[in-house]
Structure formats: C-alpha cells, structure tokens
Protein backbone atom coordinates (compact mmCIF):
# COMPACT_ATOMS: atom_id res chain seq x y z
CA UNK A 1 15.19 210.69 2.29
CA UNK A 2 15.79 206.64 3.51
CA UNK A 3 18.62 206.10 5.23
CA UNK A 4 20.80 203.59 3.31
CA UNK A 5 22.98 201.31 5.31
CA UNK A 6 25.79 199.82 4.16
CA UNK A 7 25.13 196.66 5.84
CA UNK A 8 21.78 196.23 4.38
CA UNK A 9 23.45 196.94 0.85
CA UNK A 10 26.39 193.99 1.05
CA UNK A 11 23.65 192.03 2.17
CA UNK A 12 21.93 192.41 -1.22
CA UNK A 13 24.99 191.90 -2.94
CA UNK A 14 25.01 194.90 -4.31
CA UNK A 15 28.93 194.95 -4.16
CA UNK A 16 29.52 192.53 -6.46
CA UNK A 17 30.88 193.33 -9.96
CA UNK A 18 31.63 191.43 -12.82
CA UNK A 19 34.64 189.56 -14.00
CA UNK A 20 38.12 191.82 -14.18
CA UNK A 21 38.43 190.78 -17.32
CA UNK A 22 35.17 192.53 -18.76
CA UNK A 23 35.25 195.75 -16.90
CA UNK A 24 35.13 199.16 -18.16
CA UNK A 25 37.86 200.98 -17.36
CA UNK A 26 35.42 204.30 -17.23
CA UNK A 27 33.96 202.64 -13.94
CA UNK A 28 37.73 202.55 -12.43
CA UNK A 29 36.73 205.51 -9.80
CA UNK A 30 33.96 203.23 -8.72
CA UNK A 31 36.00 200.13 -8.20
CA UNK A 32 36.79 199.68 -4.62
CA UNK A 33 38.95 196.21 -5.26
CA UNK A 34 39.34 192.58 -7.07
CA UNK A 35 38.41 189.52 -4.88
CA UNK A 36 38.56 186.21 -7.12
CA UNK A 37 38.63 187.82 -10.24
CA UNK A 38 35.76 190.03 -9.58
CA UNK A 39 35.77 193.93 -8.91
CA UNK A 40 33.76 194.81 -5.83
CA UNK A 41 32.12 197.80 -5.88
CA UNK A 42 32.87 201.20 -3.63
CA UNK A 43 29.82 200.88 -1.59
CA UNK A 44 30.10 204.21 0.24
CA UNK A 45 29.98 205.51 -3.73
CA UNK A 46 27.14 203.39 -3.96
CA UNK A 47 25.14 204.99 -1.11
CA UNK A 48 26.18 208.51 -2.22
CA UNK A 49 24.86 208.28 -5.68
CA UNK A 50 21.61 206.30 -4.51
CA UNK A 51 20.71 209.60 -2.01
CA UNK A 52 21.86 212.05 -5.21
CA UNK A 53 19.57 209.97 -7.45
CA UNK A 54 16.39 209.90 -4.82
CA UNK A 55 16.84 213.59 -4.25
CA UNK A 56 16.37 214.30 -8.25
CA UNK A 57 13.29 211.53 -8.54
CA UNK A 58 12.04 213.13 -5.39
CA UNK A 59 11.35 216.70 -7.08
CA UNK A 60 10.63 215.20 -10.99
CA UNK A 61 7.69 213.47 -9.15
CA UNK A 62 6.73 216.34 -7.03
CA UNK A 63 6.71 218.72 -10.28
CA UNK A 64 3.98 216.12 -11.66
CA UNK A 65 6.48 214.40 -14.14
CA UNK A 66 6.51 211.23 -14.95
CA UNK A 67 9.55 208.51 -14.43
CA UNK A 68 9.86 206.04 -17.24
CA UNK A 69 10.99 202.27 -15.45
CA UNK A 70 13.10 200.50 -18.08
CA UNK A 71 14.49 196.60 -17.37
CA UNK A 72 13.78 193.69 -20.24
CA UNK A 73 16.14 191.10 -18.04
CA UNK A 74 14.27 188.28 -16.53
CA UNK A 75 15.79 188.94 -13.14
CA UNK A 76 14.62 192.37 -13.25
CA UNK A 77 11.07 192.67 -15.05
CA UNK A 78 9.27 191.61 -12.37
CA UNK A 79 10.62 193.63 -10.05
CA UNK A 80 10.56 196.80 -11.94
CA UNK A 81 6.73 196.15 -12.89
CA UNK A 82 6.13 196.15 -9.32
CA UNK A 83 7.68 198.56 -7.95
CA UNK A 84 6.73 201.26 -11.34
CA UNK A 85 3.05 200.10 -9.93
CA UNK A 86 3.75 200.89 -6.66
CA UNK A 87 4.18 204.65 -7.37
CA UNK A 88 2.00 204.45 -10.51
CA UNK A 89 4.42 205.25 -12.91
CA UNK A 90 4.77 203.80 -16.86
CA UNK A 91 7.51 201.17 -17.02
CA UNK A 92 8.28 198.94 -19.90
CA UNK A 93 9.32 195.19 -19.26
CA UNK A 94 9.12 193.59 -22.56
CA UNK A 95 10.73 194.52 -25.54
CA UNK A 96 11.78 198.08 -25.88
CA UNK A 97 9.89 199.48 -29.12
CA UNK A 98 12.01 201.09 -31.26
CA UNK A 99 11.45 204.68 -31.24
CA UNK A 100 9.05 205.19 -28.09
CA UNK A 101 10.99 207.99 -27.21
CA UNK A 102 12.01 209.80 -30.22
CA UNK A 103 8.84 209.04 -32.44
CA UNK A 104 6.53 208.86 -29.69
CA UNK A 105 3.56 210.60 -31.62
CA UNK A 106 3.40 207.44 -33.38
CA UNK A 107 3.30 205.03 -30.04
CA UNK A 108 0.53 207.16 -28.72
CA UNK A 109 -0.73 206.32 -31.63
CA UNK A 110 -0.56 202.52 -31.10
CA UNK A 111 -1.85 202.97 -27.68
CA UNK A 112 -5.16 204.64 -29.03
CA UNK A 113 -5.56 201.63 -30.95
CA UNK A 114 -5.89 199.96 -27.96
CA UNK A 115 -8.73 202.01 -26.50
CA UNK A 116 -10.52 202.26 -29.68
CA UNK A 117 -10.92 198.16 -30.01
CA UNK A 118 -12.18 198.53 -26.37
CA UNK A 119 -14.88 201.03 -27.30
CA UNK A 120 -15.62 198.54 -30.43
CA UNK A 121 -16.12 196.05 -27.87
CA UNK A 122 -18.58 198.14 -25.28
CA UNK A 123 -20.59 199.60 -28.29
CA UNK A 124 -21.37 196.27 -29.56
CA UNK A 125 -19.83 197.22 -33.15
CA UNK A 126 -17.17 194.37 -32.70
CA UNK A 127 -20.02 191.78 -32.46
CA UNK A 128 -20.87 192.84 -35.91
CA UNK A 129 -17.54 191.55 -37.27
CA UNK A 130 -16.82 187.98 -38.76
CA UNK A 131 -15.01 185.72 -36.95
CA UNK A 132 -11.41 185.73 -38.59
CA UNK A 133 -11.76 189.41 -38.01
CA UNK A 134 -12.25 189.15 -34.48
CA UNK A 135 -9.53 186.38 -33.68
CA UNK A 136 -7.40 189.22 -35.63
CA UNK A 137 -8.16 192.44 -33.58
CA UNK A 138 -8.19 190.05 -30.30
CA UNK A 139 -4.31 189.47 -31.83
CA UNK A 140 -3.38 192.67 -31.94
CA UNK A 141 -5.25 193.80 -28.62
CA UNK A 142 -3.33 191.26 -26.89
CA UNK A 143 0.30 192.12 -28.50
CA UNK A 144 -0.46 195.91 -27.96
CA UNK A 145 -1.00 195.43 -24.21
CA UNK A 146 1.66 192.89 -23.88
CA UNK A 147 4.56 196.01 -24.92
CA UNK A 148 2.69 198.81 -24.70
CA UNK A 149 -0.28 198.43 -22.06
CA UNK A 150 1.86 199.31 -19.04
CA UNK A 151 2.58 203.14 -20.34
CA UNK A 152 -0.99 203.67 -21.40
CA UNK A 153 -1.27 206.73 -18.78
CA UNK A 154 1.77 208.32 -20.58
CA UNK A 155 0.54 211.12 -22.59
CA UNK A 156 3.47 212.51 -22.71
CA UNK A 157 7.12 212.34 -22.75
CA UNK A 158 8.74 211.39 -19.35
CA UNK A 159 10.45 213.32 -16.98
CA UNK A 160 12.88 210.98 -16.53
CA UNK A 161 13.97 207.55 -17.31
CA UNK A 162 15.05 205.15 -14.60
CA UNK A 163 17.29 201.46 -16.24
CA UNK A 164 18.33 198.59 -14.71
CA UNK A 165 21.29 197.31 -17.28
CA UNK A 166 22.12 200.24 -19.69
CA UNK A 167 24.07 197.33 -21.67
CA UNK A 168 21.23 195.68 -22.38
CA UNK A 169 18.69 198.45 -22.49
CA UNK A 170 21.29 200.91 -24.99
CA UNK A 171 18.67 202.03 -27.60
CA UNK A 172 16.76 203.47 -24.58
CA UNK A 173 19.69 205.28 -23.35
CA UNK A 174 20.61 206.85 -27.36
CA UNK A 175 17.17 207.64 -27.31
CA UNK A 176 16.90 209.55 -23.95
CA UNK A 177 20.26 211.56 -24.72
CA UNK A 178 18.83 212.53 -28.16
CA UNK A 179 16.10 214.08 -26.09
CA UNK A 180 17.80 215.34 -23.58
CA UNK A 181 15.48 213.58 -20.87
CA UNK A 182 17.84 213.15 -17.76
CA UNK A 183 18.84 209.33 -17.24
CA UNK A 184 19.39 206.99 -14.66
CA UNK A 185 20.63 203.86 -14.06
CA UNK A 186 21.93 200.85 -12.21
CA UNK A 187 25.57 201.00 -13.92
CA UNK A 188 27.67 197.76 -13.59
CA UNK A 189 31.08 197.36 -13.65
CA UNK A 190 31.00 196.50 -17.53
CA UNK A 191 29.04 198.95 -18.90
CA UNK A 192 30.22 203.00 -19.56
CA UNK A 193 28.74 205.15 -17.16
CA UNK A 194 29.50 208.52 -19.31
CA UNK A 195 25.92 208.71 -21.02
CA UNK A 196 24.39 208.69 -17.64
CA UNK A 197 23.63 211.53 -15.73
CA UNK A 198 23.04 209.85 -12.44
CA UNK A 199 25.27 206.47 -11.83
CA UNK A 200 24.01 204.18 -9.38
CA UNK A 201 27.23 201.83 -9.54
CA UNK A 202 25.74 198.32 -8.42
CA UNK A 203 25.48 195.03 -9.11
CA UNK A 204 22.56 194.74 -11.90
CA UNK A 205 22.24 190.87 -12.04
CA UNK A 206 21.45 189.83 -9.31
CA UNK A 207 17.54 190.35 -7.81
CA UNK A 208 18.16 191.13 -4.46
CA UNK A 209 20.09 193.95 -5.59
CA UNK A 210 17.99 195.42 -8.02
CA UNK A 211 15.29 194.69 -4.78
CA UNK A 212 17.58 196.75 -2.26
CA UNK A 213 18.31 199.79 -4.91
CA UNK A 214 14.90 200.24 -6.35
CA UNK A 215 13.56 200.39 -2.94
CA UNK A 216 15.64 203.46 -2.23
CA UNK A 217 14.56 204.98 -5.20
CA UNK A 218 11.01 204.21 -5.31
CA UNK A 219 10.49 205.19 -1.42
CA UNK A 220 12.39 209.03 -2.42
CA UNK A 221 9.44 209.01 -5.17
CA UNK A 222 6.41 208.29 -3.34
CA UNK A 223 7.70 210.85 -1.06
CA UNK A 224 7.88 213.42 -3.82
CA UNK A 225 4.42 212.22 -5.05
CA UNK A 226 2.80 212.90 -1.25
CA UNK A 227 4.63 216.49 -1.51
CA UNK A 228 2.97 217.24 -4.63
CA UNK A 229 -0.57 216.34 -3.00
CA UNK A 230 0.25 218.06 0.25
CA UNK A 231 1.14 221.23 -1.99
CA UNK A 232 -2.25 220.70 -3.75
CA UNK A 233 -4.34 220.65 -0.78
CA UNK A 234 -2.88 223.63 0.75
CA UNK A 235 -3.66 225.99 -2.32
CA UNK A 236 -6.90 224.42 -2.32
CA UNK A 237 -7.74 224.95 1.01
CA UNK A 238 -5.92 228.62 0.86
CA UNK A 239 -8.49 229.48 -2.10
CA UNK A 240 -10.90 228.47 -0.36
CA UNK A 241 -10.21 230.08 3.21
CA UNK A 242 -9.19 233.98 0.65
CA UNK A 243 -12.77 233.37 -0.89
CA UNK A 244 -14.74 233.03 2.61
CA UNK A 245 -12.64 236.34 4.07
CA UNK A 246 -13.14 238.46 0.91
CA UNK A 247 -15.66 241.41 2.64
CA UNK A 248 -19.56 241.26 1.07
CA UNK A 249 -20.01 244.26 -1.46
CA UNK A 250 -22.36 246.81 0.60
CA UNK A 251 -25.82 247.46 -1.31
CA UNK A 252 -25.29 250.85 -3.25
CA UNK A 253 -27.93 253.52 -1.21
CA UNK A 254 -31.05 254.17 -2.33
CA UNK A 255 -31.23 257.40 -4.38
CA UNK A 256 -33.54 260.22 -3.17
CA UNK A 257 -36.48 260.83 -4.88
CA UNK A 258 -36.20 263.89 -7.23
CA UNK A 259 -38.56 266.59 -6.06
CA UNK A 260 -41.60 266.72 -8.34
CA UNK A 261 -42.11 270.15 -10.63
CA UNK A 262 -44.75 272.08 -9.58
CA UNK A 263 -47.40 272.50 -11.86
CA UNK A 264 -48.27 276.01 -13.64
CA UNK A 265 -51.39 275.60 -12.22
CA UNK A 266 -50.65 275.52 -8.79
CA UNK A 267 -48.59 278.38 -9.15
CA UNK A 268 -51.24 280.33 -10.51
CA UNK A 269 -53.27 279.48 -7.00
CA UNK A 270 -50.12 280.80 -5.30
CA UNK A 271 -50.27 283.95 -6.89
C-alpha cells in the first residue's frame, strides 16, 4: 500500500475545513482544532482512513469489480476523469442522471443507443436519412456521450462507488445505500459522514487535495488490478504446465487372433 506522509498531506491542504460555523457536528471526532474560524482536520485520522479505504479498493478491483468515480464540481471533474482513466474505471463528471443506479436497466439502455447510431453510421443506413434527421440523432449522440459516454464499459452495477463532495453529489449517495453498494468518499467538515462506509475526512474544495487523496486511492487500485492479472496468468500457466504432465494413454494391446475351426473335412483326413 503507498505510504502516506503527513507532510505531503498539509502540503495539499488537505487539513483545511470549512467555516466553524457550518460544520457538522457528526464530523466532531474528526476535528483536530479551529484556527481563524476554520476547523482543521485530524490528519493522522486522515491517513488512517485513506490506508483503510485503499485496502478495500485494492481487493474490489482485484475481484474484477468495478469502482464508480463520482465528482460534478469544477475543481474536481477533471481530476476525477483522469485519474478514473488512469485505472480504466467508469466515472461520471457531468450531471448525475437520476436513477443510474437504481434503474440502471434503463441507462444501459441509453448507452445502447449510443452504439446503435454508431452502427447506423458504419453501415451507411444513416446516410439514407434527411438532413433534419441527422442534425437530430448527431444531437442526441453528442448529449448521450457528454453524461453517459464515460461509463459505456459498465455492464453492470459497480462494486463500489468512490465521491468527492457527498453534499453535492447526495442523490448518488441515497442511491448507493438503497443498493447496498459500499460507498466512499472525501467527507468535509460540513457534510454527515454516517451514510458512508469509508470516511476519508479531507478538505474537498480545494484541487490539490482532491490531487493528493485520489492519488492514494487510485495507486491501492492499480495495484489490485496488477494482482488480479498476476492471479490470471498463474492459473493459466498452471493449466497449461497440469495439461503437458498428464501421462499419454498407452495403446490398448492387440488381441490374439482366435484360432480358426477346423474343418469336418480335415478331420475326416485325420481319421
């Protein structure tokens, strides 16, 4: 797992909170003090949780389970889109569609769409359509990738569901605990940690710190990922090595040849 320095976290700012005056009181045991009129976050907490919540991504990814990256806040879209890419997992930047969790027969649905336009397109059958009806599929092809292109290798329903702001992102969160899919986040010092099962506290504003704490958490899943491979190539290669020792069949031998009846005849001669 990395090893997370403190140094390199207060660095990032990950310490800072928000204004006393719109803290939760549920993040109290996460509070280290108040500087300025700002809580400051229990680093040593901080580290803690970020090494619980790497070791959990760590064997979801090795088990072949997908990790669902959720942020919609400017400062953290881009980041999350890059670092979901960076261990090829779905993530979802834009808008969060209502339901993609709980009705997610019908997004799959949505995301078909997309790859049946593209076959219009390849077998010439578009072509064949006027041109208010192309401007209008074009439309839709571009609004479908815009929300939902980035989760189009998600056939099914995650593993897990990583946020960045579960004040922002709450539908995603009622959605998750409706489903029971294990959830977690980059919890602030305004927002209730008690839906989450794993609580990164942290500073979720600012872009370094999203940076520093997605690092940690993306590195424990590309190690789970190389795992899974590693696993893969040993029960390959076992298969392989158990078929080349299995011992060749010996040929069944040859049956004797059944003596032949003598003839009446030639027992008459005998005589």
């Amino acid at each position: 797992m990395a090893n997370i320095e403190i140094k390199d976290l207060i660095d990032s700012g990950v310490h800072f909170g928000h204004l006393t005056r719109k803290w939760n009181p549920n993040m109290a045991p996460y509070v280290y003090t108040e500087r300025k009129g700002i809580h400051i976050i229990d680093l040593y907490k901080t580290a803690a949780k970020i090494d619980e919540a790497g070791s959990a991504l760590n064997k979801i990814a090795a088990s072949g389970r997908k990790i669902l990256f959720v942020a919609t806040k400017k400062q953290a879209k881009d980041i999350v889109a890059d670092k979901a890419k960076s261990v090829n997992m779905p993530y979802i930047t834009e808008r969060w569609p209502g339901g993609m969790l709980t009705n997610f027969v019908t997004i799959r649905k949505a995301v078909k769409k997309m790859a049946y336009i593209d076959r219009m397109k390849k077998d010439g059958s578009f072509e064949a359509l006027s041109k208010r009806e192309k401007l209008q599929i074009n439309r839709q092809r571009a609004k479908l990738e815009k929300n939902l292109g980035s989760i189009v290798d998600m056939t099914r329903l995650p593993g897990a569901i990583l946020i960045v702001d579960i004040k922002r992102e709450h539908i995603a969160v009622a959605e998750a605990q409706k489903l029971n899919i294990p959830i977690f986040a980059m919890v602030d010092t305004n927002s209730d940690p008690r839906p989450i099962d794993y609580v990164i506290p942290s500073n979720d504003d600012a872009s370094k710190s999203i940076e520093k704490v997605l690092s940690y958490l993306t590195d424990s899943i590309s190690e789970g990922l190389s795992d899974r491979k590693k696993s893969k190539e040993q029960e390959v290669a076992s298969k392989a090595a158990s078929k080349e020792a299995a011992p060749v069949k010996e040929a069944a031998p040859a049956k004797e040849a059944a003596p032949v009846k003598e003839t009446a005849e030639a027992k008459k001669e005998e005589k």
